[in-house]
Protein backbone atom coordinates (compact mmCIF):
# COMPACT_ATOMS: atom_id res chain seq x y z
CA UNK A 1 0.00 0.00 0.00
CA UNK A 2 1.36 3.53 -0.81
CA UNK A 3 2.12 5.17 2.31
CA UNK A 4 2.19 8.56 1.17
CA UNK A 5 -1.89 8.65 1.75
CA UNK A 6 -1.70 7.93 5.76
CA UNK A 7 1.69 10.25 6.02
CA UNK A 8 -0.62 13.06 4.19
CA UNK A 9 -3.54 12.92 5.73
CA UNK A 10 -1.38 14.72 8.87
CA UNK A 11 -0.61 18.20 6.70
CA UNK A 12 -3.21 20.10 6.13
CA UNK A 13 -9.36 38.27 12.57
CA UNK A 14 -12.36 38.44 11.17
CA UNK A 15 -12.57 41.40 8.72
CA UNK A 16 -16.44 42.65 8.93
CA UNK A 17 -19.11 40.83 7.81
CA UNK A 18 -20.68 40.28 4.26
CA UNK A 19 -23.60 40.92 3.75
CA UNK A 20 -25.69 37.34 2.97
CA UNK A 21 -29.11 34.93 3.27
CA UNK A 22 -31.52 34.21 5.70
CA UNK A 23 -31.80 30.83 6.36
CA UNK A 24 -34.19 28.69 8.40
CA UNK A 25 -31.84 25.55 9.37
CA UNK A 26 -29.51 27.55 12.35
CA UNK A 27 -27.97 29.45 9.96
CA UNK A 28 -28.08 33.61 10.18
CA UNK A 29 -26.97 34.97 7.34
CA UNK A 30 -26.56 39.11 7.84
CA UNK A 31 -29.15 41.78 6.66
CA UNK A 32 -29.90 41.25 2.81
CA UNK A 33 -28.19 44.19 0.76
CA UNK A 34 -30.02 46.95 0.19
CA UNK A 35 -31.60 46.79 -3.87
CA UNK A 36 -28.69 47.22 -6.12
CA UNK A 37 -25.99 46.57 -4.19
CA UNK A 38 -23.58 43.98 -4.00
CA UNK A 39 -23.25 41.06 -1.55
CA UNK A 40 -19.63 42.02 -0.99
CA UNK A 41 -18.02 45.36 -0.77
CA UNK A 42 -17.04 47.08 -3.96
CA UNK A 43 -13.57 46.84 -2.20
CA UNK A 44 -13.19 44.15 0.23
CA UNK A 45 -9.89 44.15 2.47
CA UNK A 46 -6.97 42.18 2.22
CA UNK A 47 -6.78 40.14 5.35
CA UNK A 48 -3.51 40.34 6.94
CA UNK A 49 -1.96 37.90 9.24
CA UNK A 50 1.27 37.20 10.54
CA UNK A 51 4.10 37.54 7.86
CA UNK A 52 5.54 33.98 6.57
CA UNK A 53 9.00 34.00 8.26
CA UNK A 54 9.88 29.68 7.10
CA UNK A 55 11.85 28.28 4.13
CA UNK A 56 10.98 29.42 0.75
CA UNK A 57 8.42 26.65 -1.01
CA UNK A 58 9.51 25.21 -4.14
CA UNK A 59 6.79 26.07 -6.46
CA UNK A 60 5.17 29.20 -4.56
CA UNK A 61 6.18 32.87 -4.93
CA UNK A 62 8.52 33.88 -2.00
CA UNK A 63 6.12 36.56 -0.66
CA UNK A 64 2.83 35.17 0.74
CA UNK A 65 -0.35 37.00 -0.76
CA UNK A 66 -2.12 36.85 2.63
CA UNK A 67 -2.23 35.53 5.83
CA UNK A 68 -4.12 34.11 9.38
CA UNK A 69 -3.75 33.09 12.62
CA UNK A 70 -3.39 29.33 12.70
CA UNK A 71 -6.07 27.48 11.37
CA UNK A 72 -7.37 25.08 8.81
CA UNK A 73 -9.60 25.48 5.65
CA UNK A 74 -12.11 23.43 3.77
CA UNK A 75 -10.97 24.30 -0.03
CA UNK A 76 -13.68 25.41 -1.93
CA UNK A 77 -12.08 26.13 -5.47
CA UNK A 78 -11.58 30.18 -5.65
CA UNK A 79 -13.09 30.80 -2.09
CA UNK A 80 -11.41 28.84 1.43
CA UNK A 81 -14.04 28.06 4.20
CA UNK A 82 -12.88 29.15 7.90
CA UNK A 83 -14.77 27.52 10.83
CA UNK A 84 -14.88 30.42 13.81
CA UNK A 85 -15.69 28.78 17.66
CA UNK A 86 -17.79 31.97 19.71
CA UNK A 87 -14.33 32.62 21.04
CA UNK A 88 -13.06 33.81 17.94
CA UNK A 89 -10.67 30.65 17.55
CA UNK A 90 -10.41 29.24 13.93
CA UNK A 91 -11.01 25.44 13.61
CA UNK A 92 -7.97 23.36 13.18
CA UNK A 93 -8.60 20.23 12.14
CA UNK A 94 -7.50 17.28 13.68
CA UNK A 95 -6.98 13.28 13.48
CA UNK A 96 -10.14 12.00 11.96
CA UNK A 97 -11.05 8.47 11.13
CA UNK A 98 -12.43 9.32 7.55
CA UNK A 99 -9.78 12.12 6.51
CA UNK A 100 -9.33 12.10 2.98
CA UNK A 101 -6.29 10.24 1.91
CA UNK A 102 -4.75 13.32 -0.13
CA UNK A 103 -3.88 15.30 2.73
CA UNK A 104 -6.97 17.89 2.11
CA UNK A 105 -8.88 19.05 4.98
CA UNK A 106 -11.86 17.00 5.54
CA UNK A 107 -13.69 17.55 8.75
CA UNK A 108 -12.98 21.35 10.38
CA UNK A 109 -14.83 20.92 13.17
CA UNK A 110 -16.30 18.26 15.39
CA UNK A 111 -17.90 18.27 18.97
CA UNK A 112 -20.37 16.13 21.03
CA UNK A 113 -22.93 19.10 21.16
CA UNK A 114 -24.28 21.35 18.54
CA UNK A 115 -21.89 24.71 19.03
CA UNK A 116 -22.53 28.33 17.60
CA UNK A 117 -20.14 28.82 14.93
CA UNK A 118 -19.32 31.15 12.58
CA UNK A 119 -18.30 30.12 8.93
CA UNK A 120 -16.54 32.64 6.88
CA UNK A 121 -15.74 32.37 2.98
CA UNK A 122 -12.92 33.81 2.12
CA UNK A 123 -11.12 34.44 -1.41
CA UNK A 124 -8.44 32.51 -1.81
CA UNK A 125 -6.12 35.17 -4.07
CA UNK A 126 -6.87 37.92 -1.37
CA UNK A 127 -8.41 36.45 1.58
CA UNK A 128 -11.17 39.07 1.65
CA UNK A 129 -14.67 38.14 3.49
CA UNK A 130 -16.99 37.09 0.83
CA UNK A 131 -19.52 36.02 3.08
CA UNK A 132 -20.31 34.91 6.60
CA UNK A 133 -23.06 32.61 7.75
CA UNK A 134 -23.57 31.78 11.37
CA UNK A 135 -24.66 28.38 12.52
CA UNK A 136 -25.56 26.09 15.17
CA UNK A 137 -23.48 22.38 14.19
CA UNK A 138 -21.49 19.75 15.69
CA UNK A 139 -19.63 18.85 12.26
CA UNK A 140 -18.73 20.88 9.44
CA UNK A 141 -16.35 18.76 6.82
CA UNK A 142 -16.26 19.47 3.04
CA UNK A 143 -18.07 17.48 0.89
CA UNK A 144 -18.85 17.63 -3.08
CA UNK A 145 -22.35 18.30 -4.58
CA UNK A 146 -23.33 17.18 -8.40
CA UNK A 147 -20.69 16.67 -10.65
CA UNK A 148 -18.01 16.65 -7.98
CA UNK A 149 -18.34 20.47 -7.38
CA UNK A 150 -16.11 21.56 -3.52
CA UNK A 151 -18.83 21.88 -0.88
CA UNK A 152 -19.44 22.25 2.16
CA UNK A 153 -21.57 19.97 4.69
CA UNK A 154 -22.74 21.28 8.02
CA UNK A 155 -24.60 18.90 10.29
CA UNK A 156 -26.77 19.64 13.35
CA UNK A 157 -27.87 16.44 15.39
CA UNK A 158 -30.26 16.34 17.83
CA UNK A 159 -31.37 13.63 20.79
CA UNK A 160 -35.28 12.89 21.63
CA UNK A 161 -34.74 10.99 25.29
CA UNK A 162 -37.01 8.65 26.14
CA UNK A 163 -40.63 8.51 28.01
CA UNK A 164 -39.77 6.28 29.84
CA UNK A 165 -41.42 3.67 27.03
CA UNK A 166 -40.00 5.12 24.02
CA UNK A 167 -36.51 4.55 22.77
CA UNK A 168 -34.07 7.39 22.62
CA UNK A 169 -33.72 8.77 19.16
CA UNK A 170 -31.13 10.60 17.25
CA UNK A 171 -31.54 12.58 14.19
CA UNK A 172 -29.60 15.05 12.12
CA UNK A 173 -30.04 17.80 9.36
CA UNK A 174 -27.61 18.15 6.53
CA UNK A 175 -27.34 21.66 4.82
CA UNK A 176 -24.80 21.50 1.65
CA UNK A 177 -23.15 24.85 1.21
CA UNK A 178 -21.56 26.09 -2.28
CA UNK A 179 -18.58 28.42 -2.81
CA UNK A 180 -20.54 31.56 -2.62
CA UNK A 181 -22.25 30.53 0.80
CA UNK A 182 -25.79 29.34 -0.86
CA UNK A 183 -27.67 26.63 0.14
CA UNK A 184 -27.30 23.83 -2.12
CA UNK A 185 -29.96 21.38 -0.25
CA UNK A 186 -30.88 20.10 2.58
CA UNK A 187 -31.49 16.84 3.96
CA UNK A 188 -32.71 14.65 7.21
CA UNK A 189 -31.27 11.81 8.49
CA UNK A 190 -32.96 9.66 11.10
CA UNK A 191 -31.35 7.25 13.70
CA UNK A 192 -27.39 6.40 14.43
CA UNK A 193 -26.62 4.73 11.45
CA UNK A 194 -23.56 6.00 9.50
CA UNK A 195 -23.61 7.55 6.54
CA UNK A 196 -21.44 9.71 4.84
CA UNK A 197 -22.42 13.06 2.32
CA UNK A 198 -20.81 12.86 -1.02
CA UNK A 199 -21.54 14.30 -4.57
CA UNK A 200 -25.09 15.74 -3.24
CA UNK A 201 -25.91 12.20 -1.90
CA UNK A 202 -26.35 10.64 1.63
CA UNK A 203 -24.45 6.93 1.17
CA UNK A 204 -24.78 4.65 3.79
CA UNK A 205 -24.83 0.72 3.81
CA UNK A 206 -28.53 -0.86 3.33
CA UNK A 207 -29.89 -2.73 6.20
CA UNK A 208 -29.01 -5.80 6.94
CA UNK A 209 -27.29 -6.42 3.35
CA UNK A 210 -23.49 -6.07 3.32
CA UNK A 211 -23.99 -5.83 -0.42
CA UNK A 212 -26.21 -2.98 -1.07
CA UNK A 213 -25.39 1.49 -0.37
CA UNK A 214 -28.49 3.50 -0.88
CA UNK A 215 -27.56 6.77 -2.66
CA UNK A 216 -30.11 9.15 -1.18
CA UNK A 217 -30.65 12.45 -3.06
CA UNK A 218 -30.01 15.62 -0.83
CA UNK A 219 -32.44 18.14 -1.76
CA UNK A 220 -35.43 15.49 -2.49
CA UNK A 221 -35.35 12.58 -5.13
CA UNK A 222 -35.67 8.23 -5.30
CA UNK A 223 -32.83 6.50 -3.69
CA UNK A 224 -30.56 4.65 -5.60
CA UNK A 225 -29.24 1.14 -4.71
CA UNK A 226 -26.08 -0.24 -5.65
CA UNK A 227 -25.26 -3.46 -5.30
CA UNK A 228 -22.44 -5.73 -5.75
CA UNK A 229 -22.63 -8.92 -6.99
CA UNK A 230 -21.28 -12.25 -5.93
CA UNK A 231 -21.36 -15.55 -3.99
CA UNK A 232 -21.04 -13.65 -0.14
CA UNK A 233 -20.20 -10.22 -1.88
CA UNK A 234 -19.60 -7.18 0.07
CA UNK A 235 -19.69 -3.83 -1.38
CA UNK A 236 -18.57 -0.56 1.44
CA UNK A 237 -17.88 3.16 1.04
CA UNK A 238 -14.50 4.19 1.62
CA UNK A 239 -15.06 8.11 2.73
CA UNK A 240 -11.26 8.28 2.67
CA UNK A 241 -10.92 8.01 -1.08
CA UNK A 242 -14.72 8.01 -2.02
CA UNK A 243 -14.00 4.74 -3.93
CA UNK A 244 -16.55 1.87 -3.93
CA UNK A 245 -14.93 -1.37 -2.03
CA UNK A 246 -16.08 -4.47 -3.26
CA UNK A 247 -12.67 -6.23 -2.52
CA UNK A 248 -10.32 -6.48 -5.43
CA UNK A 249 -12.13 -3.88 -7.22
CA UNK A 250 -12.69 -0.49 -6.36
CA UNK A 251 -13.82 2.77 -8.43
CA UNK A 252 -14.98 6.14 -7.46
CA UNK A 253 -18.79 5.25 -6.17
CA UNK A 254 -19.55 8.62 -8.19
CA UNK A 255 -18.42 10.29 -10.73
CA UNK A 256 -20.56 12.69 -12.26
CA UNK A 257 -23.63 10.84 -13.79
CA UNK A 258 -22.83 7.96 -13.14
CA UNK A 259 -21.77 5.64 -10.64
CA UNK A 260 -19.78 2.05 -10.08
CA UNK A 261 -20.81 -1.79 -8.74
CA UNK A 262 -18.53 -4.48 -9.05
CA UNK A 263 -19.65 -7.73 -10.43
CA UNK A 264 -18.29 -10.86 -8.99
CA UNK A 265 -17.17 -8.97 -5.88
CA UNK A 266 -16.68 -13.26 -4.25
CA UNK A 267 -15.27 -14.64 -1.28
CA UNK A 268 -14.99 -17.54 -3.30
CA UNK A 269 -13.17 -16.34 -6.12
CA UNK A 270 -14.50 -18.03 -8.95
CA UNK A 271 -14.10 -15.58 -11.39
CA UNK A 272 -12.07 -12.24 -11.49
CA UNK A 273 -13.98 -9.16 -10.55
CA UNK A 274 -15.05 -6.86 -12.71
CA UNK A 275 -16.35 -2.70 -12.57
CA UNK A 276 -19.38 -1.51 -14.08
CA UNK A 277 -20.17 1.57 -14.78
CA UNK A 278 -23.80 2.75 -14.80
CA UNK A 279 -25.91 5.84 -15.45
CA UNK A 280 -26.50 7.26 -11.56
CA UNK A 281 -30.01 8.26 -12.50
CA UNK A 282 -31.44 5.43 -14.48
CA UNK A 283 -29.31 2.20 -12.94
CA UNK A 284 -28.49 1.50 -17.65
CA UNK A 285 -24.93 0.04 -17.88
CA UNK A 286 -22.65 2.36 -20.08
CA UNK A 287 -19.29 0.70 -19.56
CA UNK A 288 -17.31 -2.43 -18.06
CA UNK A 289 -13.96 -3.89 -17.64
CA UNK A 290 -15.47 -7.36 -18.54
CA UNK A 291 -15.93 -5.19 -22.40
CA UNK A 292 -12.46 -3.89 -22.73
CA UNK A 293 -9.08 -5.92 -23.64
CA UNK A 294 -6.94 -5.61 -20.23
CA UNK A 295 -3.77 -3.68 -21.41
CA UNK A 296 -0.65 -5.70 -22.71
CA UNK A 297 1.09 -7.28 -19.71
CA UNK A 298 -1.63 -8.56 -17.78
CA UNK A 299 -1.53 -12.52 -17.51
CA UNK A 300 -3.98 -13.93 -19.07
CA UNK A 301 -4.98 -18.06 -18.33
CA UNK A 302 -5.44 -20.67 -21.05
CA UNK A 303 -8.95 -18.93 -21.40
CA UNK A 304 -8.16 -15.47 -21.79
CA UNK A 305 -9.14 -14.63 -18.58
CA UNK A 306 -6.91 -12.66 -15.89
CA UNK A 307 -5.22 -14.56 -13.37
CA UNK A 308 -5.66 -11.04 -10.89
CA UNK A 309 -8.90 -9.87 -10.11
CA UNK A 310 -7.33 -7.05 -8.79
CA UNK A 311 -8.78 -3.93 -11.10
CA UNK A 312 -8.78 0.03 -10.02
CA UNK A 313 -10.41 2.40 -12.27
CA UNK A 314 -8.84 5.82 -11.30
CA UNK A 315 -10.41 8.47 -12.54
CA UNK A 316 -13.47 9.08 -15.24
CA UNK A 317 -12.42 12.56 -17.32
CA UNK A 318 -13.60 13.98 -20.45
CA UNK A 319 -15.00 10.61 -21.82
CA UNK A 320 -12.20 8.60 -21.08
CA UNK A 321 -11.34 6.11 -17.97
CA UNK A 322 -8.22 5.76 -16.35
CA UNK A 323 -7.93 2.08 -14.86
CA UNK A 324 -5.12 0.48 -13.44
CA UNK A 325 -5.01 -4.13 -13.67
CA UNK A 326 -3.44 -5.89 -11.50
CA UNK A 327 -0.53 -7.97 -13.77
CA UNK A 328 -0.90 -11.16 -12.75
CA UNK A 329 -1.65 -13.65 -9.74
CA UNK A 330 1.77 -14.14 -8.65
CA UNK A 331 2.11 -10.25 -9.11
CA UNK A 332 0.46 -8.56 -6.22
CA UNK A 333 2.40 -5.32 -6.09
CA UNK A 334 2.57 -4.92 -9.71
CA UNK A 335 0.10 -2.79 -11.58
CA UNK A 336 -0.49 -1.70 -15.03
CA UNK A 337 -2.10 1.69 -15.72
CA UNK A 338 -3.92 2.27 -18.88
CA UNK A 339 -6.71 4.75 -20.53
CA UNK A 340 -9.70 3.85 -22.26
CA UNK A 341 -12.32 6.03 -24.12
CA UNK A 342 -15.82 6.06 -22.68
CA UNK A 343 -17.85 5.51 -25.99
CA UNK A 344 -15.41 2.95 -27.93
CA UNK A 345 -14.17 0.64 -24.88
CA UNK A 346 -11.05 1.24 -27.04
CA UNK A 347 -7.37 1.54 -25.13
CA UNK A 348 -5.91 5.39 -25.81
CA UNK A 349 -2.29 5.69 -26.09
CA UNK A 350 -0.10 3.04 -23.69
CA UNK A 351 0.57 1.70 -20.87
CA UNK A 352 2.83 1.85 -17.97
CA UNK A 353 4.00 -1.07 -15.38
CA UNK A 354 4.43 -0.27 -12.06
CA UNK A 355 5.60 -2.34 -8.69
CA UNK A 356 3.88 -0.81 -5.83
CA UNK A 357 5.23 -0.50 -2.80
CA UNK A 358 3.79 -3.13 -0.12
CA UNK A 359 3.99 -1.25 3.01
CA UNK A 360 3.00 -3.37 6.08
CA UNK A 361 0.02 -1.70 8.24
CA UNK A 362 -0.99 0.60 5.64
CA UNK A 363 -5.25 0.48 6.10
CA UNK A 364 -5.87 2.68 3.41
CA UNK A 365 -6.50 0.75 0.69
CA UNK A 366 -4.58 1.93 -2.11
CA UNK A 367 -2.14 0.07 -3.80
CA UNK A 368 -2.18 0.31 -7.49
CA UNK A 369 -3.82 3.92 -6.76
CA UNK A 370 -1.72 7.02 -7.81
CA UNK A 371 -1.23 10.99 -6.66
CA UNK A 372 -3.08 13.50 -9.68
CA UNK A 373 -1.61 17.07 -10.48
CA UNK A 374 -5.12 19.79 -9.92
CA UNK A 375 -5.24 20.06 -13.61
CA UNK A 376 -5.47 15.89 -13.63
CA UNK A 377 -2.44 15.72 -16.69
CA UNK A 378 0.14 14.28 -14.80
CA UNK A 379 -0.03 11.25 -12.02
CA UNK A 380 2.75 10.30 -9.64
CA UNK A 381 2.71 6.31 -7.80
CA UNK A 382 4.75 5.03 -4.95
CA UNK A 383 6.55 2.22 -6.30
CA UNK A 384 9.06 -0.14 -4.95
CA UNK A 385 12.03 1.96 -6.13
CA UNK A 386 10.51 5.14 -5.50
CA UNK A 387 8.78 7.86 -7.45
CA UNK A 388 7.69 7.43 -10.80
CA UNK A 389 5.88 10.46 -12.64
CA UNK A 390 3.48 9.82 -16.23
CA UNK A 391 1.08 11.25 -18.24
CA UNK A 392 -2.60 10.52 -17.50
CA UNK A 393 -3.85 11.02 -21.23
CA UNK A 394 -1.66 8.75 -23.12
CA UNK A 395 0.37 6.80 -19.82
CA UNK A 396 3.63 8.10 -21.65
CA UNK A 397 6.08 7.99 -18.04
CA UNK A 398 7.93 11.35 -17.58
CA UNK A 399 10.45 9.95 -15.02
CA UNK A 400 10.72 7.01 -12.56
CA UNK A 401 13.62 6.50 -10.23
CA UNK A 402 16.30 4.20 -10.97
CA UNK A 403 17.63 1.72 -8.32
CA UNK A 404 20.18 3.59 -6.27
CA UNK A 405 18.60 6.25 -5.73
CA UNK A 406 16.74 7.27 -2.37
CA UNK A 407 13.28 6.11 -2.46
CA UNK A 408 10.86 9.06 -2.43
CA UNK A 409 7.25 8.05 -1.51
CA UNK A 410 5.19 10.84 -2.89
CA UNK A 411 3.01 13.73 -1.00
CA UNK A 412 1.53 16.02 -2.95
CA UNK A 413 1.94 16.95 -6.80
CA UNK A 414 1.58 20.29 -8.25
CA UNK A 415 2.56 23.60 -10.22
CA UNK A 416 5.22 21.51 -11.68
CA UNK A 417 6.28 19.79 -8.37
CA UNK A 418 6.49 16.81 -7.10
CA UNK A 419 6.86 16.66 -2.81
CA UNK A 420 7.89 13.80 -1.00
CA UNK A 421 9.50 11.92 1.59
CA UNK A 422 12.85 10.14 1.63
CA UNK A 423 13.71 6.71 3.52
CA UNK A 424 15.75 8.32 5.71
CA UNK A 425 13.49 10.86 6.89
CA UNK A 426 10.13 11.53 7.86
CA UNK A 427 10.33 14.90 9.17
CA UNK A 428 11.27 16.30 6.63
CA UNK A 429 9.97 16.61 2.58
CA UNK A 430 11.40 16.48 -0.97
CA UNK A 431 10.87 18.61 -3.57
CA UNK A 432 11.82 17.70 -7.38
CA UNK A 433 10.87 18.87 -10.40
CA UNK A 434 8.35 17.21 -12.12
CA UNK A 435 9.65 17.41 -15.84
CA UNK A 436 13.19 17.09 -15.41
CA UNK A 437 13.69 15.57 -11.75
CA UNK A 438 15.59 17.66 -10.54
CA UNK A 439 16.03 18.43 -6.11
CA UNK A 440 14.54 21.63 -5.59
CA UNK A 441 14.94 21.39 -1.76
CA UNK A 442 15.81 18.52 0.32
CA UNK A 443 15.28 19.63 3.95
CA UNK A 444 11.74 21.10 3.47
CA UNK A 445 9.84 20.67 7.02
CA UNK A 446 6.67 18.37 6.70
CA UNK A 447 4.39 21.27 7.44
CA UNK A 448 5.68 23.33 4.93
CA UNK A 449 4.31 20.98 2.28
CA UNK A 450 1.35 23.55 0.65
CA UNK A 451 -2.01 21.91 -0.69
CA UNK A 452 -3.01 23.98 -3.64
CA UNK A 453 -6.34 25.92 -5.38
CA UNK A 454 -8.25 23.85 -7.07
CA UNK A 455 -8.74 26.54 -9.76
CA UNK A 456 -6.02 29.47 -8.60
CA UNK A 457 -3.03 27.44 -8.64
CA UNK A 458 -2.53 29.16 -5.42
CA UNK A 459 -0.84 27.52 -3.14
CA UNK A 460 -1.23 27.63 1.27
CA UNK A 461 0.50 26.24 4.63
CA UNK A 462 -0.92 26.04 8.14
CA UNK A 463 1.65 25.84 10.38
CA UNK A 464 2.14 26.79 14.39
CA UNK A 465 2.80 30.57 13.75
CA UNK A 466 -0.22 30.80 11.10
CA UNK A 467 -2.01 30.34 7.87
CA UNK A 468 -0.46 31.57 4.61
CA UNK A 469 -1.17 31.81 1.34
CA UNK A 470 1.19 32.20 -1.47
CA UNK A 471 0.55 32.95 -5.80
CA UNK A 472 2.64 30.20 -7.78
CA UNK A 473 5.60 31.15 -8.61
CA UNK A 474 6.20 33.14 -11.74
């Protein structure tokens, strides 16, 4: 398993208020602006924090473009969500069980009780208040709504003791936020099941069938069922990496309009598993490993069948599907990457063969998975000898390390980037250039590693002595 995903998962003064909604779920929005005028001031002010004082970051200008007290953001493309405690304290997240594996924040705040909090929006090139909204919540963690757009989720349970007959029961509202602060939807969720908020869906695990999530719509709508087939299948959500488990194969659950099950997802093995792809809203199968020829250097049997029923598909882009086969049954690192288009089943460009690295108590389950650039061209994998960089259009590699070199397990990949850490050290990070590989900095602290804009290409840092932000560097 690639370590890189637990190792990340550990990096991640008010201005006025904006103007914004009324809302009737325990959020205040302030007084609606007056006719004609604009949500947020014609100028808004630069919010200015402590002054960035560390080591200059490989792929970020040297001067940051703004700045906070410590604290933690949920990334919301062009605007970064702040979580204020009725102290004036920004959230910092902490250790969570279902932190995303890419080192992104994922829950910002968390308490036993509902608390009043205040969210702020910021932009993330100036760090101006676009908008506040005041709640009442016990969890606020970002989310996606349709299409994989950056939400937010804010959640507000609530406790009905008992009669002294009656059970105790537990409910909770969901209220999906969008970049600009407006209410997406809103949803109700009744008892203590789990369940988890993802692409404008509630997805928890059907009663009493290990097999089956129900996709409920937030907002209103049928729920979905997907199931996986198989003699004593299971099929589970991983919130850590949003990908469908249904034991060798896993797939994002959703992914746009449409969604994944995995067929043959045995205990008993008697076939290898397969990912289907179906339309989210009518259930119609569009694609399917079990219709595609597996990419040259997977082992076939004296049946053309694979002798792994390990099979990843990594990403769904712009009609085409990025999978990754395991290469054979006495192969269990090894993985072969390879794109297909949507509408032909036919393979686009090559291939690439990778050894994974087996790391021992590594729960994530990721092996054969890979690190994406923002834009999605370029994917980095943890392999046994290190690093290795390719294209995700065509799988042409860009660079892989050779054996004698320091093994870098990858962190984070952007604005031509790649950071990492070393074998011999796991304080502190790697940087290397992504086209030409070569050491930008070699002694870069771990906290110093920046997550980066979804759409800016700016890049930020929390660290003890504050939050900073920084343009890419020119």
């Amino acid at each position: 398993m690639n370590k890189y995903t637990v190792m990340a998962a550990g990096l991640v003064l008010s201005l006025g208020l904006v103007a914004g909604c009324g809302s009737s779920d325990g959020a205040e929005g302030d007084k609606k602006p007056e006719k004609g005028s604009s949500e947020a001031p014609k100028e808004a002010p630069k919010a200015e924090g402590p002054v960035y004082r560390g080591v200059a970051i490989p792929g970020l200008a040297a001067k940051q473009a703004w700045s906070l007290p410590p604290a933690h953001a949920v990334d919301l493309g062009d605007t970064l969500l702040f979580v204020k405690s009725a102290t004036g304290e920004y959230a910092r997240s902490g250790y969570y069980e279902d932190d995303p594996v890419d080192g992104t924040t994922g829950i910002l705040h968390s308490s036993d009780e509902p608390a009043p909090l205040t969210l702020e929006f910021r932009d993330v090139k100036s760090g101006a208040v676009r908008k506040t909204l005041k709640v009442t919540a016990d969890h606020v963690a970002a989310t996606t709504w349709r299409d994989g757009v950056p939400a937010l989720e804010v959640r507000t349970s609530t406790t009905t003791e008992s009669d002294g007959l009656s059970a105790e029961g537990t409910s909770a509202t969901i209220t999906v936020y969008g970049a600009d602060g407006a209410e997406l939807g809103r949803a109700a969720h009744k008892g203590d099941t789990p369940f988890h908020v993802h692409e404008g869906h509630l997805i928890e695990q059907a009663e009493d069938d290990r097999a089956t999530l129900v996709l409920t719509p937030i907002g209103g709508g049928q729920p979905r069922q997907v199931t996986c087939v198989g003699t004593q299948a299971s099929c589970s959500f991983d919130p850590r990496n949003k990908d469908i488990d249904g034991g060798q194969g896993h797939a994002p659950l959703i992914t746009g309009a449409y969604t994944f099950h995995v067929e043959n997802g045995s205990t008993y093995e008697t076939a290898p598993e397969e990912l289907v792809m179906s339309e989210l809203s009518s259930g119609k199968k569009v694609w399917s490993t079990a219709d595609v020829t597996p990419p040259q250097g997977v082992e076939l049997d004296d049946k053309g069948v694979r002798t792994s029923g390990n099979v990843r598909v990594l990403d769904v882009r712009d009609g085409r599907i990025l999978t990754a086969w395991g290469a054979g049954a006495l192969s269990g690192d090894t993985w072969i990457t390879a794109t297909y288009d949507l509408a032909t089943g036919k393979q686009i460009g090559g291939s690439t063969k990778y050894a994974y690295a087996d790391i021992p108590g590594d729960t994530i389950n990721t092996e054969g998975s890979s690190l994406f650039s923002p834009d999605r061209r370029l994917a980095a994998a943890a392999t046994e000898r290190g690093t290795a960089l390719w294209q995700v259009a065509d799988g042409t590699e860009v660079w892989a390390q050779k054996e004698g070199e320091k093994r870098m397990t990858p962190l984070r990949l952007s604005n031509g980037v790649v950071y990492g850490t070393t074998e011999d050290s796991r304080e502190t990070v790697v940087a290397v250039d992504a086209t030409t590989k070569k050491v930008l900095a070699k002694d870069l602290p771990a906290d110093s590693v920046p997550q980066f804009s979804r759409t800016s290409g700016y890049g930020y840092v929390s660290t003890e002595a504050g939050f900073f932000v920084f343009p890419a560097a020119s």
